[in-house]
Protein backbone atom coordinates (compact mmCIF):
# COMPACT_ATOMS: atom_id res chain seq x y z
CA UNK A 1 197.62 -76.13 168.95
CA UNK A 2 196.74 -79.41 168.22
CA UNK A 3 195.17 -82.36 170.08
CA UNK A 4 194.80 -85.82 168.94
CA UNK A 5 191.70 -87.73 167.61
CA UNK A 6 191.65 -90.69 170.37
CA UNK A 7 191.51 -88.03 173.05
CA UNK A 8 188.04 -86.33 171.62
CA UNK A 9 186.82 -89.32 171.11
CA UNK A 10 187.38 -90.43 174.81
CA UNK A 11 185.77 -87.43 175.87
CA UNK A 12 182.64 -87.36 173.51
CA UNK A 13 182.00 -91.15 174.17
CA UNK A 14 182.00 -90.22 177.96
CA UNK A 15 179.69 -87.34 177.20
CA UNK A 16 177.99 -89.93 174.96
CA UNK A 17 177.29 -91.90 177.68
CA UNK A 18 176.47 -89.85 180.66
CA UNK A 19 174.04 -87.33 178.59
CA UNK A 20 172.96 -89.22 175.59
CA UNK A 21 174.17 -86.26 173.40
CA UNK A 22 176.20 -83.21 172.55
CA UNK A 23 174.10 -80.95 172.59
CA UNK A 24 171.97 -82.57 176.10
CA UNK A 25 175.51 -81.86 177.41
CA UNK A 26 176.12 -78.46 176.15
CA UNK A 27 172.21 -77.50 177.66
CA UNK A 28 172.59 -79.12 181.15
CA UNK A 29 175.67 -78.82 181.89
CA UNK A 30 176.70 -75.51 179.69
CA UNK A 31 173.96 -73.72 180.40
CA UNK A 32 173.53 -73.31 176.03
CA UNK A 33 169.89 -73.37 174.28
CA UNK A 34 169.47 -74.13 170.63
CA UNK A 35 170.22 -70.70 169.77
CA UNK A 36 173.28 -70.23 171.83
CA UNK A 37 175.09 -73.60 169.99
CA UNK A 38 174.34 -72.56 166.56
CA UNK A 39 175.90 -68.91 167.13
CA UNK A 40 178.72 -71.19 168.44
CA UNK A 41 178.69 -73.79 165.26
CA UNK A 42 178.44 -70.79 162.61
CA UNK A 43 181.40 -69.26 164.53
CA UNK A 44 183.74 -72.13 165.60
CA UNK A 45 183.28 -74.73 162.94
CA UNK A 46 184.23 -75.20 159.54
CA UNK A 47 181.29 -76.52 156.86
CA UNK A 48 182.35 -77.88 153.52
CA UNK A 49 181.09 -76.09 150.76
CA UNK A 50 178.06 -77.34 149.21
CA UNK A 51 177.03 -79.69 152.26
């Protein structure tokens, strides 16, 4: 699966703009406290190593 770059940019700009940030989007409109969205970082996202 793959999706390109322009298209989550689009959506994070508009997300940008209506909440003022990821994560105010993710609590208001996902329903996600602090807790919730790191459980969801460590799981779903890749870190580089040492950084």
């Amino acid at each position: 699966m793959q999706v390109q770059d322009s298209y989550l940019r689009s959506v994070q700009d508009e997300i940008m703009e209506d909440y003022g940030s990821l994560d105010a989007f993710f609590a208001r409109e996902m329903g996600l406290d602090e807790g919730a969205r790191l459980r969801l970082r460590e799981k779903y996202l890749e870190t580089k190593a040492g950084g």
